[in-house]
Protein backbone atom coordinates (compact mmCIF):
# COMPACT_ATOMS: atom_id res chain seq x y z
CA UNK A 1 -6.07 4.97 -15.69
CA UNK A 2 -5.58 3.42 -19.36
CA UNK A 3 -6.48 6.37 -21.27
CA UNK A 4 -3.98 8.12 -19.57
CA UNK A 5 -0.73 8.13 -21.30
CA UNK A 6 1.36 9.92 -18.54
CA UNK A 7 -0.62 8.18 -15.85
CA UNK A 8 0.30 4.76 -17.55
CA UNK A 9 3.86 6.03 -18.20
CA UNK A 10 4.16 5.95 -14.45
CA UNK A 11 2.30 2.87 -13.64
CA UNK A 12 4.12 0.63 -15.83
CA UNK A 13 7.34 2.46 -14.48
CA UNK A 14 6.47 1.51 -10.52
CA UNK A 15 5.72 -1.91 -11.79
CA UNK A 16 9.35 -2.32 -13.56
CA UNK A 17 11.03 -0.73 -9.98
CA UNK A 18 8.77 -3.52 -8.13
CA UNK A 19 10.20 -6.63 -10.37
CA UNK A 20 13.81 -5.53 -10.08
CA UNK A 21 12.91 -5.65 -6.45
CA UNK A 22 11.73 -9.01 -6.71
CA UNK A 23 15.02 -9.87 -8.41
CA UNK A 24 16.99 -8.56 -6.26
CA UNK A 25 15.69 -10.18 -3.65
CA UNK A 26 16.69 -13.65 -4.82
CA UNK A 27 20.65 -12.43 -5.86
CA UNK A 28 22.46 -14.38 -2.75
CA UNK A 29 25.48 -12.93 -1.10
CA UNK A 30 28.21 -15.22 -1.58
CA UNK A 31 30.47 -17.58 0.46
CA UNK A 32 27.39 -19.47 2.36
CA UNK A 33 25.61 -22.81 2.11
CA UNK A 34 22.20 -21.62 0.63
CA UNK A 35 20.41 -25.36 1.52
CA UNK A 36 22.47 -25.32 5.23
CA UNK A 37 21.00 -21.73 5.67
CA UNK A 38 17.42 -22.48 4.96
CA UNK A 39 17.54 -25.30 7.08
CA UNK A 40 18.84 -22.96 9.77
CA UNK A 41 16.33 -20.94 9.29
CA UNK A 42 13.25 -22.88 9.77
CA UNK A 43 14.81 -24.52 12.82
CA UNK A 44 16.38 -21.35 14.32
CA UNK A 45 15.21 -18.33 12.94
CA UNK A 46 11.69 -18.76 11.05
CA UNK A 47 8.97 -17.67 14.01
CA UNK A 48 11.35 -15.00 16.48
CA UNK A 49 12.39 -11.49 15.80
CA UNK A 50 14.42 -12.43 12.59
CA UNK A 51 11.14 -14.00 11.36
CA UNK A 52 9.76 -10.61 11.66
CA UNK A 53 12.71 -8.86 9.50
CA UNK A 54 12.08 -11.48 6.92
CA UNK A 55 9.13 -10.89 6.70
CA UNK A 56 9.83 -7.08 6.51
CA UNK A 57 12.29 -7.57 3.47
CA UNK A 58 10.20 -10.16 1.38
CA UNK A 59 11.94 -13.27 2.10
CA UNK A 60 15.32 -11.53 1.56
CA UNK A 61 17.00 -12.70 5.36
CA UNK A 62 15.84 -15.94 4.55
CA UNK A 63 17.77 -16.46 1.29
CA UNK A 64 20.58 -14.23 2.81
CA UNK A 65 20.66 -12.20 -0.99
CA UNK A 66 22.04 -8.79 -1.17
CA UNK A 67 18.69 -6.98 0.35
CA UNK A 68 18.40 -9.46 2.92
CA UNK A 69 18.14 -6.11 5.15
CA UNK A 70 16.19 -4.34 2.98
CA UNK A 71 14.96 -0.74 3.38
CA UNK A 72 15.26 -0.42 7.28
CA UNK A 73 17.91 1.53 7.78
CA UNK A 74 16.97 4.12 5.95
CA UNK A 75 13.68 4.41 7.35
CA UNK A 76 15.30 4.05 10.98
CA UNK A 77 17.56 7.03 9.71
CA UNK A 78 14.88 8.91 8.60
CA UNK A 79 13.10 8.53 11.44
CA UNK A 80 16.04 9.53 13.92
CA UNK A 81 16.89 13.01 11.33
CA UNK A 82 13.29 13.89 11.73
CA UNK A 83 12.71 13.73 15.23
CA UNK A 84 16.69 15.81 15.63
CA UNK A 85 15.17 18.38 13.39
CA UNK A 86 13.06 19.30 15.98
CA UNK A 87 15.28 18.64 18.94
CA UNK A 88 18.75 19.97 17.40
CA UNK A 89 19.05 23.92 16.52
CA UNK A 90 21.26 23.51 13.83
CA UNK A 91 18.80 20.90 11.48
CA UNK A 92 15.52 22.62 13.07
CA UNK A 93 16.75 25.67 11.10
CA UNK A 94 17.72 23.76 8.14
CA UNK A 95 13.66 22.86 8.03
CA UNK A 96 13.15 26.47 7.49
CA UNK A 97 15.21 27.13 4.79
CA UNK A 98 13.16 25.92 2.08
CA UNK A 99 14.37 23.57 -0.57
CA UNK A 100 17.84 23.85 0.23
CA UNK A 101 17.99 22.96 4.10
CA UNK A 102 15.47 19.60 2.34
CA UNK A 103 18.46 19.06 0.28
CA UNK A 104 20.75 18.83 3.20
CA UNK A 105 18.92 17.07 5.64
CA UNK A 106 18.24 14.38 2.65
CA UNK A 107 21.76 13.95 2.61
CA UNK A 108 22.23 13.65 6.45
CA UNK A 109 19.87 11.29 5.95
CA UNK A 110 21.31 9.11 3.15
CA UNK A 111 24.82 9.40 5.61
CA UNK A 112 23.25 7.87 8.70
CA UNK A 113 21.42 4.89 6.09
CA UNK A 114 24.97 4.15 5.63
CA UNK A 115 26.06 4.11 9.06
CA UNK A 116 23.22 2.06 10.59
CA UNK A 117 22.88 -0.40 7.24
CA UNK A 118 27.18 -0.76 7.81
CA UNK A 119 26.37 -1.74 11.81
CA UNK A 120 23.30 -3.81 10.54
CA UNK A 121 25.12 -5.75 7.87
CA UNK A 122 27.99 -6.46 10.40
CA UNK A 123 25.83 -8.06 12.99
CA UNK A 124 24.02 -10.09 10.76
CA UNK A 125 27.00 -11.00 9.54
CA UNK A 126 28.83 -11.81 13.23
CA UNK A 127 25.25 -13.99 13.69
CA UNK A 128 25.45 -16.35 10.45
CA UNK A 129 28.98 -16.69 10.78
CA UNK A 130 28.04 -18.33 14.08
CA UNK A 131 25.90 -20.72 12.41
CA UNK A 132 28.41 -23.06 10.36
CA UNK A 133 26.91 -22.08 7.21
CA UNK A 134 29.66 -19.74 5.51
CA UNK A 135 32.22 -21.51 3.03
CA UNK A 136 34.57 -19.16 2.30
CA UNK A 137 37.68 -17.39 5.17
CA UNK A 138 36.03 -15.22 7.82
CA UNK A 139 37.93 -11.81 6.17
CA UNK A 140 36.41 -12.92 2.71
CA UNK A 141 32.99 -13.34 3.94
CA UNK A 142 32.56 -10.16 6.22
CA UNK A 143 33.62 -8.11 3.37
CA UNK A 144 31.75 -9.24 0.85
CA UNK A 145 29.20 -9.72 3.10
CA UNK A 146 29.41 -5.80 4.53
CA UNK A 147 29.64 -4.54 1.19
CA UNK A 148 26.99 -6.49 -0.51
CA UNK A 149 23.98 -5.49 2.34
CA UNK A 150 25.27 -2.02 2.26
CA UNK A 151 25.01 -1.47 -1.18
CA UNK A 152 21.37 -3.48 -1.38
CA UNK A 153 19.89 -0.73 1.12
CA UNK A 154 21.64 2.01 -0.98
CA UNK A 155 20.14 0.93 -4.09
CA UNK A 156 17.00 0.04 -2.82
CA UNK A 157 16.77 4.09 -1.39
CA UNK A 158 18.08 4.87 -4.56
CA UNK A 159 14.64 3.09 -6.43
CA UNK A 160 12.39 3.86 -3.61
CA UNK A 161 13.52 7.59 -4.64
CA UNK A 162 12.68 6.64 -8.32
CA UNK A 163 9.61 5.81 -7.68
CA UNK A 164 8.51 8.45 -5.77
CA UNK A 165 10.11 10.98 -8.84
CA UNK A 166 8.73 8.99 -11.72
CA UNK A 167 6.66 6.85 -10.45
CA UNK A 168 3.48 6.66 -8.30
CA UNK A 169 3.06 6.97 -4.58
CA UNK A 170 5.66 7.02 -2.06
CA UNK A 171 8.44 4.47 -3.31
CA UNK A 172 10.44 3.21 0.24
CA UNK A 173 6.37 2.38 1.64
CA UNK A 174 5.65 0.73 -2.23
CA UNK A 175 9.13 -1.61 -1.35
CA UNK A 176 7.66 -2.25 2.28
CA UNK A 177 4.34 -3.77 1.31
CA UNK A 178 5.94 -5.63 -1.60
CA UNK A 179 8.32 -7.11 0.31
CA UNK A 180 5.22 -7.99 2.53
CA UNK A 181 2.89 -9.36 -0.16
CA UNK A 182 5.79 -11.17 -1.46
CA UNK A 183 5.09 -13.24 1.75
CA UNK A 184 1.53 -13.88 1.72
CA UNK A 185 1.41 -16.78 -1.21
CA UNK A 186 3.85 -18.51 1.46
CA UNK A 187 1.46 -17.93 4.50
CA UNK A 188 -1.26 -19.06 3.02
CA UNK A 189 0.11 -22.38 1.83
CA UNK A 190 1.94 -22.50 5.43
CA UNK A 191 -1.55 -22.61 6.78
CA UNK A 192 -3.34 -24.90 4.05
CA UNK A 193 -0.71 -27.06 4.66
CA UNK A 194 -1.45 -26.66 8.57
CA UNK A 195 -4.53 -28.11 7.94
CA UNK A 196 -4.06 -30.97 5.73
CA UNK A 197 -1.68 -32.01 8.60
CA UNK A 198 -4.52 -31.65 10.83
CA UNK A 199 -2.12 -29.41 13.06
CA UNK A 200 -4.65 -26.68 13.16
CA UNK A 201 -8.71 -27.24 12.26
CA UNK A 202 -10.51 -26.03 9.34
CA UNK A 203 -12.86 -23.91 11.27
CA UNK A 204 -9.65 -22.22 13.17
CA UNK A 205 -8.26 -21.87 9.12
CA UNK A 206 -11.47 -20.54 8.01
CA UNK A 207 -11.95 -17.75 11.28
CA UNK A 208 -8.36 -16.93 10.77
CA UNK A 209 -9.36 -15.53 7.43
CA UNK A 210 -12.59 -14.22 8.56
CA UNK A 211 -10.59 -12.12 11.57
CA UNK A 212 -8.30 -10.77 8.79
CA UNK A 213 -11.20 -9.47 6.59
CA UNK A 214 -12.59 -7.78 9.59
CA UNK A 215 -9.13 -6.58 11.20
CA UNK A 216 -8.86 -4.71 7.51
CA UNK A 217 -12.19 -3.42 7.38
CA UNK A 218 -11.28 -2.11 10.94
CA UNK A 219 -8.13 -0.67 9.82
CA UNK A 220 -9.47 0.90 7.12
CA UNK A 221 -12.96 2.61 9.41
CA UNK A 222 -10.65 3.88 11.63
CA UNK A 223 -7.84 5.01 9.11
CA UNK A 224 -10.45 7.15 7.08
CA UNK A 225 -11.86 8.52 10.68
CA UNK A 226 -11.97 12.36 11.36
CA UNK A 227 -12.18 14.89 13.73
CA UNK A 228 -13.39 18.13 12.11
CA UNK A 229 -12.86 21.17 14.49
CA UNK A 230 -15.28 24.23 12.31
CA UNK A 231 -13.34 27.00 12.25
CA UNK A 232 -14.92 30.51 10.04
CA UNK A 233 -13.03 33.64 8.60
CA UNK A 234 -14.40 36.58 9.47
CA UNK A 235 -14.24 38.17 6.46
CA UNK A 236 -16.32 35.06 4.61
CA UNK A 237 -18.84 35.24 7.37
CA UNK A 238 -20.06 38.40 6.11
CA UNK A 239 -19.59 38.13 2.39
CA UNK A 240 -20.79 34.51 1.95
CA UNK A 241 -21.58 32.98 5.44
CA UNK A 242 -19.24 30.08 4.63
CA UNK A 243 -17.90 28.16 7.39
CA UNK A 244 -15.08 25.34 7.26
CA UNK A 245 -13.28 22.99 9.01
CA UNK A 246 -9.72 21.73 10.46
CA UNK A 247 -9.32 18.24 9.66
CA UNK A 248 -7.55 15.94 12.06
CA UNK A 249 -6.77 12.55 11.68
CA UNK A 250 -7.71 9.68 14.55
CA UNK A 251 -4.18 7.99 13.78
CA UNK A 252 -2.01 10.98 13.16
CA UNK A 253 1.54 9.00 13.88
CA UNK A 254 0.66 7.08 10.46
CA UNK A 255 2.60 3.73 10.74
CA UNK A 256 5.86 5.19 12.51
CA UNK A 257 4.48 4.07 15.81
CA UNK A 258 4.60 0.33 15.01
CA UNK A 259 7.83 0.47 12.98
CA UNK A 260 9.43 2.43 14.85
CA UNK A 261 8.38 -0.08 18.11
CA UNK A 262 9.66 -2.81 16.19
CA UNK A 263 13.03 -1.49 15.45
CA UNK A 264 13.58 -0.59 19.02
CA UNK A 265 13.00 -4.03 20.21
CA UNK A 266 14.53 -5.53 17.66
CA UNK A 267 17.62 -4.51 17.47
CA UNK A 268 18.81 -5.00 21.17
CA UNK A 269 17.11 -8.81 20.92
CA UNK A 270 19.25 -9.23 17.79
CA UNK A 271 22.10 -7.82 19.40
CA UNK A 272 21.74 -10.09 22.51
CA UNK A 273 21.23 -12.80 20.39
CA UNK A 274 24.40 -12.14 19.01
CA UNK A 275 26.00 -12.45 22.18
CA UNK A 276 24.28 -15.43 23.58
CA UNK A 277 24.35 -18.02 20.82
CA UNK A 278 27.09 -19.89 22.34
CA UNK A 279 25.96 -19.99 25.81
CA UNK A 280 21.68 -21.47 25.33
CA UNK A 281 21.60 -22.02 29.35
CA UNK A 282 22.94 -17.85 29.79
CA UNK A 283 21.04 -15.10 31.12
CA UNK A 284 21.46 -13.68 27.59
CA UNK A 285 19.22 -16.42 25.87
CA UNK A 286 17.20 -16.23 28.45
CA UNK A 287 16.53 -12.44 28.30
CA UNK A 288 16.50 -13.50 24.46
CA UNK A 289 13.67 -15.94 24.97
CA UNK A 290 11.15 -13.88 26.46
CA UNK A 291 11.59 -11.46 23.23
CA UNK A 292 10.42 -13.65 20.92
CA UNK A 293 6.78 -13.17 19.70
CA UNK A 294 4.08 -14.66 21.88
CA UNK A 295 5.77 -14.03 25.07
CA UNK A 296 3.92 -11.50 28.01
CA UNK A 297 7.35 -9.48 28.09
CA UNK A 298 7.36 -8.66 25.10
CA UNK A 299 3.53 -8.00 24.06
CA UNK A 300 3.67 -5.23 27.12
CA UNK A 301 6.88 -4.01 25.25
CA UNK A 302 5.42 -3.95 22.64
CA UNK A 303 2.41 -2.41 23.42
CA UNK A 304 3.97 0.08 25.27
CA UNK A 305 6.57 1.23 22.58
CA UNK A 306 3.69 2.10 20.49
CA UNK A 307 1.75 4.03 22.90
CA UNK A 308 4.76 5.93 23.73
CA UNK A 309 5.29 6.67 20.16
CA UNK A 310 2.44 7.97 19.21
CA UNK A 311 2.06 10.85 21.95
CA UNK A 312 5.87 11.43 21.07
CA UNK A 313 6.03 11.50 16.48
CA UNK A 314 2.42 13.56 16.87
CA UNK A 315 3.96 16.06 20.09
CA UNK A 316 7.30 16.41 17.47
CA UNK A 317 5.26 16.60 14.11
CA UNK A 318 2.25 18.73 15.00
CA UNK A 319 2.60 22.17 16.87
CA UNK A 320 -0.45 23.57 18.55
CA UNK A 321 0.93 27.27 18.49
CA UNK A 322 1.73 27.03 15.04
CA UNK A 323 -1.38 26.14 13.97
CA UNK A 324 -3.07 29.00 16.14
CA UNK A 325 -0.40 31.64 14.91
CA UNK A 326 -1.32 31.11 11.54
CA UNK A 327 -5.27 30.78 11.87
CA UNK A 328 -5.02 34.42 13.88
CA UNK A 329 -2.88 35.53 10.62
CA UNK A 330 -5.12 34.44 8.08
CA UNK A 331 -8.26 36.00 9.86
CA UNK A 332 -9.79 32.48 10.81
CA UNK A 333 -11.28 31.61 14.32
CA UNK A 334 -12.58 28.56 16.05
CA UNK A 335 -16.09 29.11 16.94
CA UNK A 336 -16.43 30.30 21.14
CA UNK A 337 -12.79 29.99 21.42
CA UNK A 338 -10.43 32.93 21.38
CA UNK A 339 -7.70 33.38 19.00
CA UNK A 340 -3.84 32.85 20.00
CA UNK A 341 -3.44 31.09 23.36
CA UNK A 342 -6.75 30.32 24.26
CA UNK A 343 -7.39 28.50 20.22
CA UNK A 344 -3.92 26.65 21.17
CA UNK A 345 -4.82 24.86 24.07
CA UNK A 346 -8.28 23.77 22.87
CA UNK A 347 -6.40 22.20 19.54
CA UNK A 348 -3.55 20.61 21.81
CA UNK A 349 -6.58 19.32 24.07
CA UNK A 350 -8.35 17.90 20.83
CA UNK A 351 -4.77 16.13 19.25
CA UNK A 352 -4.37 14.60 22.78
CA UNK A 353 -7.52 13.13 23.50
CA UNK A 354 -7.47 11.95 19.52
CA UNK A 355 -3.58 10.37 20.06
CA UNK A 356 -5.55 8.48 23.24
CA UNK A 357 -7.60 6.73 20.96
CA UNK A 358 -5.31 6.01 18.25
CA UNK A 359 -3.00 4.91 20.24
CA UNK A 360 -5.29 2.61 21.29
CA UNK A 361 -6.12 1.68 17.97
CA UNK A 362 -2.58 0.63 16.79
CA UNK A 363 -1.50 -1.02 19.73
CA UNK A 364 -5.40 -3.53 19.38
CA UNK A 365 -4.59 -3.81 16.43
CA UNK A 366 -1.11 -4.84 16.54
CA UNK A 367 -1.76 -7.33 19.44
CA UNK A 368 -4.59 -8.97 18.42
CA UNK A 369 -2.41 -11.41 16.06
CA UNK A 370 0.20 -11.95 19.04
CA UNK A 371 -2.66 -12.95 21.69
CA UNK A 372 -4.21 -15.15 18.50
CA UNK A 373 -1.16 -16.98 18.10
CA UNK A 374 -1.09 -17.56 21.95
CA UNK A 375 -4.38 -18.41 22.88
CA UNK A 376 -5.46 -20.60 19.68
CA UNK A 377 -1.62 -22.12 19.46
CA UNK A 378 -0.94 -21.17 16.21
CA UNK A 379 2.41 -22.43 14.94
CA UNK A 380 3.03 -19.67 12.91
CA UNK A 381 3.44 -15.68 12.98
CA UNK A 382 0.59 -13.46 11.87
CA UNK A 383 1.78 -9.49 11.64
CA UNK A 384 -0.85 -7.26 12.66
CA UNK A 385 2.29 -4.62 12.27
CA UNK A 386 2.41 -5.88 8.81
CA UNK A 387 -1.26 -5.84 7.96
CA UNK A 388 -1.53 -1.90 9.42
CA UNK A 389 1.76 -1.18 7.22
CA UNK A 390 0.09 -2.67 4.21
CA UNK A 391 -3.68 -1.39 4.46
CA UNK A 392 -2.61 2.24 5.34
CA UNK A 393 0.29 2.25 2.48
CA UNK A 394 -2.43 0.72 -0.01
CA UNK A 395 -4.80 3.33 1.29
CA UNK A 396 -2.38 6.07 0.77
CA UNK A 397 -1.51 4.81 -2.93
CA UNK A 398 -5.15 4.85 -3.66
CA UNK A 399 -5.92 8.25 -2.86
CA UNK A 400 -2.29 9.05 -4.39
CA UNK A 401 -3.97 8.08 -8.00
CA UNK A 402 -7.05 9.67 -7.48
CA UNK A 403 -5.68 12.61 -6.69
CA UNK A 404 -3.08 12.32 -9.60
CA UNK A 405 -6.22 12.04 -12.02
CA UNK A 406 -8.34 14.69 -10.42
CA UNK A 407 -5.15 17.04 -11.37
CA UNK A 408 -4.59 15.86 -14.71
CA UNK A 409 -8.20 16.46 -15.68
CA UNK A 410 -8.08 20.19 -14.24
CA UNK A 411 -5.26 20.79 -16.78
CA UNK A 412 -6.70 19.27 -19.34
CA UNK A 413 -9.76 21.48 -18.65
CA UNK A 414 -7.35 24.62 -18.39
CA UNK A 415 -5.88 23.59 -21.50
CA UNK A 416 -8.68 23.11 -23.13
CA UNK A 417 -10.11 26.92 -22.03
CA UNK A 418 -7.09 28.68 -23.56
CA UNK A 419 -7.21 26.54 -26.64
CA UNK A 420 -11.35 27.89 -26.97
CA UNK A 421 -10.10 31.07 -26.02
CA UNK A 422 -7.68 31.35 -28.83
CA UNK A 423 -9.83 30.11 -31.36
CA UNK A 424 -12.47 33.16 -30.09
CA UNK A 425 -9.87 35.44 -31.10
């Protein structure tokens, strides 16, 4: 990557967008007791559902700072655009307009990051308010404290956009697993310290890391899985008897499943925490209390959420008669299947059957931390959402540079053709 100058251009720009990240994260939002809040935290906050948007922003909600809710509004926004696009007329023909109708629904999109990060910011606001933390007039600290996480989320799109211009990768999932490894250093002297306290055994500390190793390698197998349907073009049959294939991934919902699952049962537990803070013996805290992490209510919400939104993202983001219209265009076939209908049921029977299994997949993987932390007692949260986010994003960023470099030597090889060619003549 060293000898290439563009290639280290962008490198060393992703790293600069990561650091002001870091930065940022530790810039507090002011009018609250910093030392009163982090107490609060690891009493109140540190192991239920606002452990788990921590964790999501890098240790931002902890030290309340100005990204303290970090990028996920504007992935829930993005989210919620893409799935009206193909629900709503009006934005499902903005998707066929080319660059323009992108342009549009970008900005749709950057309008309804505003919205949600403004109801976001307000709530989380309401909640430490609550908390006998804030040292400044109520009116003074919502303000500040509406326009500070508003314009964190704004600028963090704004860099995540950066990157993804001048940098390398996808920049809003770069700023999700850094605000995730930010966190690991933390965990892993939570659980050295664990041990020292004799809280949790060696052996448990040492197949804790064990089951991680093997939970990535499993992520990983399973990411890079395929299902290759052979299709052949009729006209290459008989020039060059070449056949080729459709490739289709085991996981084709990516990580929007698990986010997405998250979000919805986070927000209403948020909400109803909210609501039933003042009140510990209500039906509200109660409701609240079997939401938190390690409970049966919510692993089955959990796990359902995800299955449900896998079979919906791949249903809204892959079309069966699509695909088969343009196969019969471009003269290709699937072997013993006829083209049009017939060629669109067998692929809708194929992305089905794979959705079972990845589906599957996620929701194993995503519950195998939750029924560790329940069965072996640990006293802290491990993320198998957060270790699927990371993997497939680190993945993704991998084949992102080899890709980048496989590129960048074909036009160096193109250049250096015409140069030879020029010097022939």
């Amino acid at each position: 990557m060293w000898n290439n100058p563009d290639l280290r251009k962008r490198f060393a720009f992703l790293l600069g967008a990561l650091i002001v990240f870091r930065i940022g994260a530790h810039v507090p939002v002011p009018g609250v007791d910093a030392a009163a809040l982090a107490k609060l935290y690891e009493g109140v906050a540190g192991s239920g559902i606002l452990g788990m948007l921590n964790m999501f922003s890098g240790g931002s909600l902890e030290r309340f700072s100005i990204f303290a809710i970090g990028i996920m509004p504007y992935i829930s926004a993005s989210i919620i655009i893409q799935l009206a696009s193909e629900i709503v007329p009006s934005l499902k023909a903005l998707k066929k307009d080319g660059e323009s109708g992108r342009k549009t629904i970008t900005k749709y999109t950057r309008i309804a990051t505003v919205f949600l990060a403004a109801a976001q910011s307000f709530g989380v606001a309401s909640f430490v308010s609550h908390q006998n933390v804030v040292v400044v007039s109520q009116f003074e600290f919502f303000t500040s404290t509406i326009f500070c996480l508003v314009g964190g989320t704004i600028f963090l799109m704004w860099l995540g956009e950066q990157i993804t211009e001048r940098g390398i990768g996808n920049g809003i999932s770069l700023l999700i697993s850094a605000g995730i490894i930010a966190g690991v250093p933390s965990s892993i002297i939570q659980l050295w310290t664990l041990v020292n306290q004799n809280a949790i055994s060696p052996l448990v500390a040492i197949s804790l890391a064990v089951g991680i190793l093997l939970l990535t390698y499993l992520v990983v197998y399973f990411e890079s899985s395929l299902r290759k349907v052979p299709i052949q073009y009729a006209k290459r049959q008989i020039l060059q008897n070449q056949n080729t294939h459709l490739p289709f991934k085991l996981n084709m919902a990516g990580v929007i499943p698990p986010i997405f699952a998250s979000s919805i049962i986070t927000f209403p537990a948020m909400f109803m925490g909210w609501l039933g803070n003042s009140n510990p013996t209500g039906w509200v805290s109660k409701v609240m209390a079997q939401l938190q992490h390690g409970q049966p209510v919510y692993t089955i919400l959990f796990a359902s959420s995800i299955i449900f939104f896998c079979y919906f993202y791949t249903a809204l983001a892959f079309s069966p008669k699509e695909m088969a219209e343009n196969l019969k265009k471009s003269g290709a076939f699937i072997p013993s299947i006829r083209p049009g209908e017939h060629t669109a049921r067998y692929l809708e029977k194929v992305v089905l059957r794979l959705t079972l299994f990845g589906a599957l997949y996620i929701t194993v993987v995503c519950l195998i931390p939750e029924l560790l932390t329940i069965t072996l007692g640990i006293p802290f949260y491990l993320g198998g959402t957060s270790l699927l986010i990371l993997v497939v994003i680190t993945m993704d960023f991998s084949m992102q540079i080899a890709s980048y470099q496989v590129t960048q030597k074909y036009e160096y090889l193109i250049k250096q053709n015409n140069n030879n060619l020029l010097s022939d003549k």
